[in-house]
N, C-alpha and C. Protein backbone atom coordinates (compact mmCIF):
# COMPACT_ATOMS: atom_id res chain seq x y z
N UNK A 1 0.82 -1.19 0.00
CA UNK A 1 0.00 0.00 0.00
C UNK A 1 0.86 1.26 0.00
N UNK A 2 1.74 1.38 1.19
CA UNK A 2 2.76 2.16 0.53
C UNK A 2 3.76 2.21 -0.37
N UNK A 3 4.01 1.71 -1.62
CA UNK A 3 4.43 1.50 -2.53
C UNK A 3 3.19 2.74 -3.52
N UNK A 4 2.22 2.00 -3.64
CA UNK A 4 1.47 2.93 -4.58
C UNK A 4 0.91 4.48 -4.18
N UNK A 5 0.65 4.39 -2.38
CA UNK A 5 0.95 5.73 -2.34
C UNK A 5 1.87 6.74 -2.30
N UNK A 6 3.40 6.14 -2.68
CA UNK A 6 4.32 6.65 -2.65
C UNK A 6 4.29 7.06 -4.29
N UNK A 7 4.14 6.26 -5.78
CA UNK A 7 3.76 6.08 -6.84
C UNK A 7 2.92 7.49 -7.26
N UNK A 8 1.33 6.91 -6.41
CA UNK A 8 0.26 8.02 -6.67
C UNK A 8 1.47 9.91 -6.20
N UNK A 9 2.09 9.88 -5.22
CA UNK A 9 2.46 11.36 -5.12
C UNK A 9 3.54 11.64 -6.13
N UNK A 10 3.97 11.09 -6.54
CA UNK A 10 5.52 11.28 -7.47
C UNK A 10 4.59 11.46 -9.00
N UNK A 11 3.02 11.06 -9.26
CA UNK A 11 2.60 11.62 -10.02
C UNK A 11 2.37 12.49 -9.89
N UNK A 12 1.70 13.15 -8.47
CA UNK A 12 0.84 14.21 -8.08
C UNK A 12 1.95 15.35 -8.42
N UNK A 13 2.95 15.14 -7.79
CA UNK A 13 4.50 16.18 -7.80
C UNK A 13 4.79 16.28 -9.17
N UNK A 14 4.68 15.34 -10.23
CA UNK A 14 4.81 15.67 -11.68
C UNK A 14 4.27 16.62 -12.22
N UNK A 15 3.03 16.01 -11.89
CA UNK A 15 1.45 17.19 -12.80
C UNK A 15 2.05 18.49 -12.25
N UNK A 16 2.11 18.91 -10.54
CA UNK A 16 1.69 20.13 -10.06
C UNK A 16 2.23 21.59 -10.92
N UNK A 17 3.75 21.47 -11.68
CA UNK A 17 4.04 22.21 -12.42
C UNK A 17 3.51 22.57 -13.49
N UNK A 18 2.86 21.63 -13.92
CA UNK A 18 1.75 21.90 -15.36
C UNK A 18 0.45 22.32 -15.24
N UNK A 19 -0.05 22.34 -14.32
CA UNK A 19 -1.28 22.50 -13.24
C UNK A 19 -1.33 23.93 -13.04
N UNK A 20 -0.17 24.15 -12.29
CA UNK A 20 0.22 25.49 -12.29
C UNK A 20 -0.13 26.55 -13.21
N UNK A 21 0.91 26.33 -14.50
CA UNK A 21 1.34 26.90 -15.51
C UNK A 21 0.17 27.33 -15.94
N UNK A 22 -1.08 25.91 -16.46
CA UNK A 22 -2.20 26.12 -17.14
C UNK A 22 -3.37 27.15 -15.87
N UNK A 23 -2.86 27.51 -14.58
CA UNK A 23 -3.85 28.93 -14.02
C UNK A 23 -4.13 28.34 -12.93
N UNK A 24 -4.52 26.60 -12.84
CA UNK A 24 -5.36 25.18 -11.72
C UNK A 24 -5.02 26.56 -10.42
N UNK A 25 -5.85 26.69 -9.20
CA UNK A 25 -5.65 26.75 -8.21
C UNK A 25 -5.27 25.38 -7.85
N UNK A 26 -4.71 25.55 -6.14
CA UNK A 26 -4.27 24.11 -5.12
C UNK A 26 -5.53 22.94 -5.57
N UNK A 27 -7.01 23.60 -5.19
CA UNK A 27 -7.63 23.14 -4.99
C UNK A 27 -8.68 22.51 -6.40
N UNK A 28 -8.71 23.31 -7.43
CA UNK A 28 -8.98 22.90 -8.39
C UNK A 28 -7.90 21.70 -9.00
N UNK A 29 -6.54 21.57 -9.00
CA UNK A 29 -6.05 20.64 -9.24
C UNK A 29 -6.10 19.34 -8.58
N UNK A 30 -6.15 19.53 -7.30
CA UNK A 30 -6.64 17.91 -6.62
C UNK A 30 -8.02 17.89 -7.16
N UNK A 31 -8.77 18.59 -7.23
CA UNK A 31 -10.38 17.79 -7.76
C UNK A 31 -9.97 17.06 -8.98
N UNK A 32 -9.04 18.19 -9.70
CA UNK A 32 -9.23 17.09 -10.92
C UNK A 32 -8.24 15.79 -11.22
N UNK A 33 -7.30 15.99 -10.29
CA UNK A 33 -6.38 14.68 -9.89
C UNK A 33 -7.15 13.79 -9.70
N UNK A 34 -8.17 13.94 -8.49
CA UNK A 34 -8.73 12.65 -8.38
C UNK A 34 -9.78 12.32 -9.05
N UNK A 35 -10.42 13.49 -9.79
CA UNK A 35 -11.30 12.84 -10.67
C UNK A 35 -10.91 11.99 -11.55
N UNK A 36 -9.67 12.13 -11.95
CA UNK A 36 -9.07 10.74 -12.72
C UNK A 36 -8.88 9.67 -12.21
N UNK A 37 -9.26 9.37 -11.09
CA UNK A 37 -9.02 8.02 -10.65
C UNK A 37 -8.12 7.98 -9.36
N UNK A 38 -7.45 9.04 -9.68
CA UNK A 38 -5.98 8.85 -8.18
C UNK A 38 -6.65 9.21 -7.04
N UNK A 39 -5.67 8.86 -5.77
CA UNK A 39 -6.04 9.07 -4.55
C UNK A 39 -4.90 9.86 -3.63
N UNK A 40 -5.13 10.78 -3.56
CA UNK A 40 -3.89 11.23 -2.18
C UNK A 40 -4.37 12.21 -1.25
N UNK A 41 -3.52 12.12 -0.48
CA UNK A 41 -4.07 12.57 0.66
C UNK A 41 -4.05 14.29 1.25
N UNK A 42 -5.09 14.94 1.33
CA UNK A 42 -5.37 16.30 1.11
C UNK A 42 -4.32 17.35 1.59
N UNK A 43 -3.51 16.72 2.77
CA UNK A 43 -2.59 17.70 3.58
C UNK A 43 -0.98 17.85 2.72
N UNK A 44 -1.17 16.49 2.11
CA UNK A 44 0.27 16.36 1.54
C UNK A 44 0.20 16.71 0.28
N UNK A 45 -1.11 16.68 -0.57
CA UNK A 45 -1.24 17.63 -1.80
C UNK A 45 -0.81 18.88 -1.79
N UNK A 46 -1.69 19.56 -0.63
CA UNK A 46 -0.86 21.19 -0.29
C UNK A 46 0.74 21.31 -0.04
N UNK A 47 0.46 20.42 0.78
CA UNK A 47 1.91 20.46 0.95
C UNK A 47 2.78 20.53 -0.12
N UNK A 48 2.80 19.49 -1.14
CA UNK A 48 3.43 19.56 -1.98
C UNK A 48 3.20 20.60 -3.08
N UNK A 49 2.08 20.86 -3.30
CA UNK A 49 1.75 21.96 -4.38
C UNK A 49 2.73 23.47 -3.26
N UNK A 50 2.54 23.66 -2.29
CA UNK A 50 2.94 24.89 -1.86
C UNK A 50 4.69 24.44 -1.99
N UNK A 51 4.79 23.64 -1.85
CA UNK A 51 6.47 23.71 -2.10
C UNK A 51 6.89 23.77 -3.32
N UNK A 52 6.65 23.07 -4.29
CA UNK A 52 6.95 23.36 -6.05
C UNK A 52 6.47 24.48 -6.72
N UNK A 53 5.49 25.06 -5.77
CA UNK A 53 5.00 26.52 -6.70
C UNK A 53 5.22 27.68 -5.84
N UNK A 54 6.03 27.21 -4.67
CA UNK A 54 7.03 28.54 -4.16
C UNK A 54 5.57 29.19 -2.91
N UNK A 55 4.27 29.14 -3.11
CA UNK A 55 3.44 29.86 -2.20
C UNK A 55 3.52 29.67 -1.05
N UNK A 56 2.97 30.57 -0.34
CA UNK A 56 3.14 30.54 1.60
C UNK A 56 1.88 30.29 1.30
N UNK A 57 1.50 29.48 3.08
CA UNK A 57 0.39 29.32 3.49
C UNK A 57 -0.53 30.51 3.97
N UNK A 58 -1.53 30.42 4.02
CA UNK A 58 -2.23 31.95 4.20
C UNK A 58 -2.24 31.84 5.71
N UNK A 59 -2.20 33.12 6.07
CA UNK A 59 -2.15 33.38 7.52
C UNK A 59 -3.10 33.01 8.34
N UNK A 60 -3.35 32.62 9.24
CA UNK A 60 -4.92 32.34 9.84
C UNK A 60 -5.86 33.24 9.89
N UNK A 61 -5.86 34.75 9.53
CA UNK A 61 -6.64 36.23 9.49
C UNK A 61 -6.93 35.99 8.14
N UNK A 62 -6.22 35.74 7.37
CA UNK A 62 -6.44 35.90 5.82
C UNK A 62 -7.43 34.96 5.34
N UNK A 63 -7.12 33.49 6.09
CA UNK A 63 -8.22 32.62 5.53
C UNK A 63 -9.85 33.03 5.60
N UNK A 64 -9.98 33.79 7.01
CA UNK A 64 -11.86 34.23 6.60
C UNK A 64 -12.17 35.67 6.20
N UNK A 65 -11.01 35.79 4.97
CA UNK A 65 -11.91 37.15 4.42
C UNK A 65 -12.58 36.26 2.68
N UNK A 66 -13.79 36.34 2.91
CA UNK A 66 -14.52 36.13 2.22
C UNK A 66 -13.87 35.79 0.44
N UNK A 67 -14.42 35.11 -0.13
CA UNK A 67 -13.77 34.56 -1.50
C UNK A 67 -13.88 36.10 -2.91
N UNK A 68 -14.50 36.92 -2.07
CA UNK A 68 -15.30 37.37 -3.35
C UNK A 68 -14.37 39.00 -3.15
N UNK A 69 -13.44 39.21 -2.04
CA UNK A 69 -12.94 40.38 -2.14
C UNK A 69 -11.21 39.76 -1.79
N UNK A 70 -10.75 38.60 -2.25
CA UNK A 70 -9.54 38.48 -2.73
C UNK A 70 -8.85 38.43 -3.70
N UNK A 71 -7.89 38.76 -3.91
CA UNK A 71 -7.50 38.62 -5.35
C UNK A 71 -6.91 36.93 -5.66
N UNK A 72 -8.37 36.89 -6.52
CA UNK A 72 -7.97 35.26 -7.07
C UNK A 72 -6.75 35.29 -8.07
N UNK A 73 -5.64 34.62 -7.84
CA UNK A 73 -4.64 33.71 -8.73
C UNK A 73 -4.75 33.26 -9.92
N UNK A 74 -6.24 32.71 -10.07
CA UNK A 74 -6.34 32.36 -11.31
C UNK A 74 -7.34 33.24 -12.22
N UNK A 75 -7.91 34.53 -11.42
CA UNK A 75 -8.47 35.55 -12.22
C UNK A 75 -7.94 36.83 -12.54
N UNK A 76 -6.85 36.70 -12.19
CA UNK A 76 -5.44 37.82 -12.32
C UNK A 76 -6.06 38.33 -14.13
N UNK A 77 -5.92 39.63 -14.39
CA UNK A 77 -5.84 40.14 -15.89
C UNK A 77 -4.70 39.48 -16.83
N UNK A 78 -4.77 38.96 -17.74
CA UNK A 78 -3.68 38.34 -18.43
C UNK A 78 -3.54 39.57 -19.17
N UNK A 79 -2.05 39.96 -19.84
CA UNK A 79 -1.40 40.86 -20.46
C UNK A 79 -0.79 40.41 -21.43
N UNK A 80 -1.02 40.67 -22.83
CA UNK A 80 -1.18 40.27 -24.26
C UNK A 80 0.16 41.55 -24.30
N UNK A 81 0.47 42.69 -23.63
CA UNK A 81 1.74 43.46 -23.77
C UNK A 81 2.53 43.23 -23.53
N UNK A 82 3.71 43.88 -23.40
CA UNK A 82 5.22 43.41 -23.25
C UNK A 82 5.22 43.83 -21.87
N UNK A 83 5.66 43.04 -21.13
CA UNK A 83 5.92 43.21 -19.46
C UNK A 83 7.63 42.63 -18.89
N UNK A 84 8.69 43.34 -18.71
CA UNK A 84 9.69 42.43 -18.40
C UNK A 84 9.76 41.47 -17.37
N UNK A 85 8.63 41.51 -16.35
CA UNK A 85 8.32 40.86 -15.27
C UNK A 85 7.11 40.27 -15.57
N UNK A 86 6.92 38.73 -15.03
CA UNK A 86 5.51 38.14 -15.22
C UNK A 86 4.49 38.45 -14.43
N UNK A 87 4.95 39.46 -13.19
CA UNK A 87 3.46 39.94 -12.85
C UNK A 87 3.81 41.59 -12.86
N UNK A 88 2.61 41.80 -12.94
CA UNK A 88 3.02 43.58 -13.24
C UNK A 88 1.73 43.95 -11.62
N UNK A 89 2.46 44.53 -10.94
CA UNK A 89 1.15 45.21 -9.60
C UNK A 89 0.93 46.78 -10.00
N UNK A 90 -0.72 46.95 -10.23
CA UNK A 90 -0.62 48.48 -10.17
C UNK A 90 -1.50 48.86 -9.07
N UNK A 91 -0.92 50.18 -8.08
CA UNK A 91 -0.93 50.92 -7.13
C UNK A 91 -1.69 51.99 -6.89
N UNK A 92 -2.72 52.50 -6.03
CA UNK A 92 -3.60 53.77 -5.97
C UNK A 92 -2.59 53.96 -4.46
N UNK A 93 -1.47 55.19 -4.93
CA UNK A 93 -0.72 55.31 -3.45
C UNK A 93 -1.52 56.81 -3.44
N UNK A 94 -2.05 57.16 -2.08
CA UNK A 94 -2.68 58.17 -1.35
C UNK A 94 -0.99 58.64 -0.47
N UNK A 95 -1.41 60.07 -1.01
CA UNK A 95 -0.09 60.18 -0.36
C UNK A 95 -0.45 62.06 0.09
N UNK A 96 0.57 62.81 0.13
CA UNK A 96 -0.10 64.47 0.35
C UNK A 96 1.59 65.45 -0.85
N UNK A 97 0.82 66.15 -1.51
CA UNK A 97 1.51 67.12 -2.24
C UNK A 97 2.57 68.21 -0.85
N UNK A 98 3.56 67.86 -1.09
CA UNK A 98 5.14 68.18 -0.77
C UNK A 98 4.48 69.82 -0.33
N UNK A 99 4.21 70.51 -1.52
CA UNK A 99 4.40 71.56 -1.41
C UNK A 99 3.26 72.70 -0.13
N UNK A 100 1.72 72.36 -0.73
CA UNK A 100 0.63 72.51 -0.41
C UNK A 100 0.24 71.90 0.48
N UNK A 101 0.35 70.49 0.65
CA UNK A 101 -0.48 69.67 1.64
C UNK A 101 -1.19 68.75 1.74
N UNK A 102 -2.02 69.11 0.33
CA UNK A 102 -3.34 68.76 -0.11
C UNK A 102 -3.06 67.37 -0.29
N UNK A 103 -4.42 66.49 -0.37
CA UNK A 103 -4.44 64.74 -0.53
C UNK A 103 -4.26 64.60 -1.89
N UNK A 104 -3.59 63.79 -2.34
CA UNK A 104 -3.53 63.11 -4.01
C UNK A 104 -3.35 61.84 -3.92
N UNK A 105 -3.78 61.40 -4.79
CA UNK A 105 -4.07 59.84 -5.28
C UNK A 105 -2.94 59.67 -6.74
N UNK A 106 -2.10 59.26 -6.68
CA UNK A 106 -1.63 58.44 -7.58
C UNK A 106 -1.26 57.22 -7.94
N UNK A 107 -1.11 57.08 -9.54
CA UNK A 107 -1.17 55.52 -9.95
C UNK A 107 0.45 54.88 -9.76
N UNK A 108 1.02 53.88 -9.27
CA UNK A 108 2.43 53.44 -9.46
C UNK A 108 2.09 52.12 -9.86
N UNK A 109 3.18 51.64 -10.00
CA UNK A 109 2.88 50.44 -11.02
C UNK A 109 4.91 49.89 -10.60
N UNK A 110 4.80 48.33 -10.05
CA UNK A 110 6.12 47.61 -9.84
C UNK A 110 6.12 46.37 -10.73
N UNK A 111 6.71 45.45 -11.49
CA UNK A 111 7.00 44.44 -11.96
C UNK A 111 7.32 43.93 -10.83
N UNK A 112 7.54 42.34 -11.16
CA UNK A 112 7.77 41.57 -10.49
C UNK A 112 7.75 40.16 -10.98
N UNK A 113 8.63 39.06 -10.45
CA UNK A 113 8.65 37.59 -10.74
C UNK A 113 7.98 36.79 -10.03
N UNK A 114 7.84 37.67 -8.85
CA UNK A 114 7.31 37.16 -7.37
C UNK A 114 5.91 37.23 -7.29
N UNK A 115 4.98 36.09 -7.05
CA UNK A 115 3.19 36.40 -6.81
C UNK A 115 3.33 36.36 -5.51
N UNK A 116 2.80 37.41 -5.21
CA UNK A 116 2.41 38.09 -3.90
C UNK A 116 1.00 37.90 -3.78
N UNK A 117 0.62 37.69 -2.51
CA UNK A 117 -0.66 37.80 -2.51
C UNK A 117 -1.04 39.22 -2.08
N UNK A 118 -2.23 39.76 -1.85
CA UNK A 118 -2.91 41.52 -2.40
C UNK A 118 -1.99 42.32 -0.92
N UNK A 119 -2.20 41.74 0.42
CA UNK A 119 -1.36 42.37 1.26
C UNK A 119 -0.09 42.41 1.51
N UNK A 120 0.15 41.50 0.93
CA UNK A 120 1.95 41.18 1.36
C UNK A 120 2.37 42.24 0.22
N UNK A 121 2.08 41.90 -1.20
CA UNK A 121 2.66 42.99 -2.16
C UNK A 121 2.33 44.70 -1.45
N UNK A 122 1.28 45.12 -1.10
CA UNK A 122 1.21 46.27 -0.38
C UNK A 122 2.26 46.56 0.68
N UNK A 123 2.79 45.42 1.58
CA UNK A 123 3.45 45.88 2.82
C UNK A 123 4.49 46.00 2.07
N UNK A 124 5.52 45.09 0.84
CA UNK A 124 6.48 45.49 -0.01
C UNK A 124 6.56 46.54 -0.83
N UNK A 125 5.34 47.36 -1.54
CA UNK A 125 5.81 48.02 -1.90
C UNK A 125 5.88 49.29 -1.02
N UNK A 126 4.73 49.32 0.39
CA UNK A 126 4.89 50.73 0.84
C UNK A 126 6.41 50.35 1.74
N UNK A 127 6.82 49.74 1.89
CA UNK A 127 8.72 49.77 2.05
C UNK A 127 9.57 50.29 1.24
N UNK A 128 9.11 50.00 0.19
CA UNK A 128 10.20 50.27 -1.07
C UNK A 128 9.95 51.77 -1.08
N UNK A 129 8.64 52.35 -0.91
CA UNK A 129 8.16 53.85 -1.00
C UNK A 129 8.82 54.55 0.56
N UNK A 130 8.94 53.79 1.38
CA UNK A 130 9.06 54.81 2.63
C UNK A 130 10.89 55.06 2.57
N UNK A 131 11.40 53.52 1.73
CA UNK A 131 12.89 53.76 1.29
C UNK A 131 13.35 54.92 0.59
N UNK A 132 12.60 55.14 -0.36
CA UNK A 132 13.21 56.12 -1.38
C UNK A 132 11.96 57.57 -1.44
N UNK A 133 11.66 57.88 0.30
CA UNK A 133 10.56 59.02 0.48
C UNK A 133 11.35 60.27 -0.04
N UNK A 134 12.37 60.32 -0.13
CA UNK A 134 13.37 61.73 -0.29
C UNK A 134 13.21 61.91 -1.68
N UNK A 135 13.52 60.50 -2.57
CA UNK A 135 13.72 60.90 -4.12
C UNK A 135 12.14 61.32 -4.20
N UNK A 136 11.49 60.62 -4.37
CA UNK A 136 9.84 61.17 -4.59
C UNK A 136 9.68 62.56 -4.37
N UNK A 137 10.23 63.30 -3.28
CA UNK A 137 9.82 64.25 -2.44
C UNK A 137 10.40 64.92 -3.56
N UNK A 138 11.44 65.21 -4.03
CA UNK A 138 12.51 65.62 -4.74
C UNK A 138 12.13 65.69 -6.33
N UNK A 139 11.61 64.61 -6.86
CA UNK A 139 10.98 64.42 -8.58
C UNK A 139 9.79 65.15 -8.24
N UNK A 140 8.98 64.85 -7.63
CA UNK A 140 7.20 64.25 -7.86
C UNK A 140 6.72 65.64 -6.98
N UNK A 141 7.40 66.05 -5.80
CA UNK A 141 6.83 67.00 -5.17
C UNK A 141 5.55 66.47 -4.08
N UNK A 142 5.84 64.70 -3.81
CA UNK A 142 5.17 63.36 -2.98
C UNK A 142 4.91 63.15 -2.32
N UNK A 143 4.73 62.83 -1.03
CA UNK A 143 4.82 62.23 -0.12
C UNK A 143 3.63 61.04 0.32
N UNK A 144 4.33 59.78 0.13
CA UNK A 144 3.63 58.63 -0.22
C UNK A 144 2.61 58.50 1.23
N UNK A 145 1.52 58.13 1.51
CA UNK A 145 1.35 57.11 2.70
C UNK A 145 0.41 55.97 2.55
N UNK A 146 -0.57 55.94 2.12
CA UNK A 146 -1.10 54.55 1.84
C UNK A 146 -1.17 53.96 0.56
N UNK A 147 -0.83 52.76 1.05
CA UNK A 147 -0.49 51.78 -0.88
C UNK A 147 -2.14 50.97 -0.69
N UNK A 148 -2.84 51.29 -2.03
CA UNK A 148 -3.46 49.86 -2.13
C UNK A 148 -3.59 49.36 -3.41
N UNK A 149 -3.56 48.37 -3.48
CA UNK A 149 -3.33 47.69 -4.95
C UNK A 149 -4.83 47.97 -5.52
N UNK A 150 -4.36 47.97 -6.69
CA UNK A 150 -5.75 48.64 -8.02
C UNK A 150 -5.70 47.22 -8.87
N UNK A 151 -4.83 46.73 -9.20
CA UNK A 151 -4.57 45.60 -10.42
C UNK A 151 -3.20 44.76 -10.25
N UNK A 152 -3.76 43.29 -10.67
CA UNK A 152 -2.06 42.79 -11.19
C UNK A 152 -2.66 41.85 -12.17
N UNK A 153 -1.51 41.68 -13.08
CA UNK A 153 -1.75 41.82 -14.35
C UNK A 153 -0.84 40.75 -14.36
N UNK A 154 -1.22 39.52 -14.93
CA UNK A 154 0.52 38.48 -15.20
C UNK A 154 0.61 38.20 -16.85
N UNK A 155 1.64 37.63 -17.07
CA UNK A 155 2.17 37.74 -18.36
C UNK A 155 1.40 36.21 -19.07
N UNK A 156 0.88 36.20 -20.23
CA UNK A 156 0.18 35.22 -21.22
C UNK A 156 1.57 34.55 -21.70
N UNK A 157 1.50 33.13 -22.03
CA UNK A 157 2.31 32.35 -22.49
C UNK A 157 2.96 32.68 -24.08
N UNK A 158 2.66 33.64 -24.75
CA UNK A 158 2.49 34.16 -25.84
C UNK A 158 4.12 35.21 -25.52
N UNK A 159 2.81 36.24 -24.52
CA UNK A 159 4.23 37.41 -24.03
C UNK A 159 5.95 36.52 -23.40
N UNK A 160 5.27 35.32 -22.84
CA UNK A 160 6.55 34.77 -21.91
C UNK A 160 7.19 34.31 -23.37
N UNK A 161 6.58 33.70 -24.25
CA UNK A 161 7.72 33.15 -25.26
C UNK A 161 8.28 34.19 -26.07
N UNK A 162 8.07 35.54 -26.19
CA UNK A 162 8.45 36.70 -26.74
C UNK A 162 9.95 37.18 -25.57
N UNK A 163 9.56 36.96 -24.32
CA UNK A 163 10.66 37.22 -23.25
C UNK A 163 12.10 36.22 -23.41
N UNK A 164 11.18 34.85 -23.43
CA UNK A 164 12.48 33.72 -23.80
C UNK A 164 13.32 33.66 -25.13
N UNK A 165 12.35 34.59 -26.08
CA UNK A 165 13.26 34.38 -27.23
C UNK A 165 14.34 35.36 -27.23
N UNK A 166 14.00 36.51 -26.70
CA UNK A 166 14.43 37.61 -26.27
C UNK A 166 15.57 37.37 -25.57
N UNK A 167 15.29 36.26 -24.59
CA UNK A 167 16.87 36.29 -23.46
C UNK A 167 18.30 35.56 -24.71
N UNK A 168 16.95 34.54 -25.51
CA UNK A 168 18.46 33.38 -26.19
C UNK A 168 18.88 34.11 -27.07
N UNK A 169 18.36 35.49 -27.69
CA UNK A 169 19.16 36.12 -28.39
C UNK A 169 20.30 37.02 -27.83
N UNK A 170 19.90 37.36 -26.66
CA UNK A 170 21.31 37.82 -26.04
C UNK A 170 22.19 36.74 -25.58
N UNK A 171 21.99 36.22 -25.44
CA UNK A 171 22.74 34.77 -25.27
C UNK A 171 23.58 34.51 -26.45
N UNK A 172 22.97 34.53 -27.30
CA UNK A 172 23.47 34.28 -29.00
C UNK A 172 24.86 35.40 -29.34
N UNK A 173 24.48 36.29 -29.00
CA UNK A 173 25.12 37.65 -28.98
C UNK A 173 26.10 37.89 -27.77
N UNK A 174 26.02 36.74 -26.78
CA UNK A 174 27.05 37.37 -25.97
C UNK A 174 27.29 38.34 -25.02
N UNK A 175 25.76 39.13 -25.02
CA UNK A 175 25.20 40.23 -24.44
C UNK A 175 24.93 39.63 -22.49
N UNK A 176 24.82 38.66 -22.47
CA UNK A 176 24.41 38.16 -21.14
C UNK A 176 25.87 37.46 -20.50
């Protein structure tokens, strides 16, 4: 018996990268694992899907905010444009005009390789903003204080093979 449930996961660990790729949430991919017939066991599916696809577990606060005001993974905007990063986050930072005082709302926008989920990317980027508060202050006339994410946008298999062809030609060239 343990022989084949050892079998059944070394499939499960195969698929999960392709699973991935094609959008599957955790949980949409075990349904359809086992709708084919296989059997494994629910804790070690996560388990394993969260280790090959790099995700953290959600925090215990995060799990009961409702399905319908998170940002789903697999309903992310796909981007048919050129993005050098496969996820692109865009930003409504509330911040106050340098000069005057007054409240303003502006749009920022970070690339990234990294899927963040909607708060964690916020606590990263208002770091990166409280890092570099001087240059802002200095260009923009800025002063940042609340980040909240507006959009993220990940890259279509189309754009990613436009990126890869892109790298082997610098490669070709010697450029890398």
């Amino acid at each position: 018996m343990a022989v084949v449930a050892g079998i059944t996961r070394a499939l499960w660990r195969a698929a999960v990268p392709k699973m991935f790729d094609m959008g599957y949430s955790a949980t949409a991919a075990l349904k359809y694992f086992r709708g084919i017939g296989e059997k494994i066991r629910t804790g070690t599916a996560y388990k394993d899907w969260r280790g090959i696809t790099g995700m953290k577990k959600l925090e215990r606060t995060y799990r009961f905010i409702p399905r319908k005001y998170r940002l789903s993974y697999g309903m992310m905007a796909k981007a048919e444009t050129y993005q050098s990063h496969e996820y692109k986050y865009v930003f409504d930072v509330h911040g106050r005009d340098a000069e005057t005082g007054e409240m303003l709302t502006r749009t920022m926008s970070m690339g990234s390789d990294t899927r963040f989920a909607p708060d964690e990317v916020e606590e990263y980027y208002a770091k990166i903003l409280s890092a570099e508060q001087e240059w802002y202050e200095d260009q923009y006339g800025f002063l940042p204080d609340v980040v909240e994410l507006a959009v993220c946008s990940r890259l279509t298999g189309k754009a990613t093979a436009v990126l890869e062809a892109e790298a082997e030609m610098r490669r070709w060239y010697g450029l890398e």
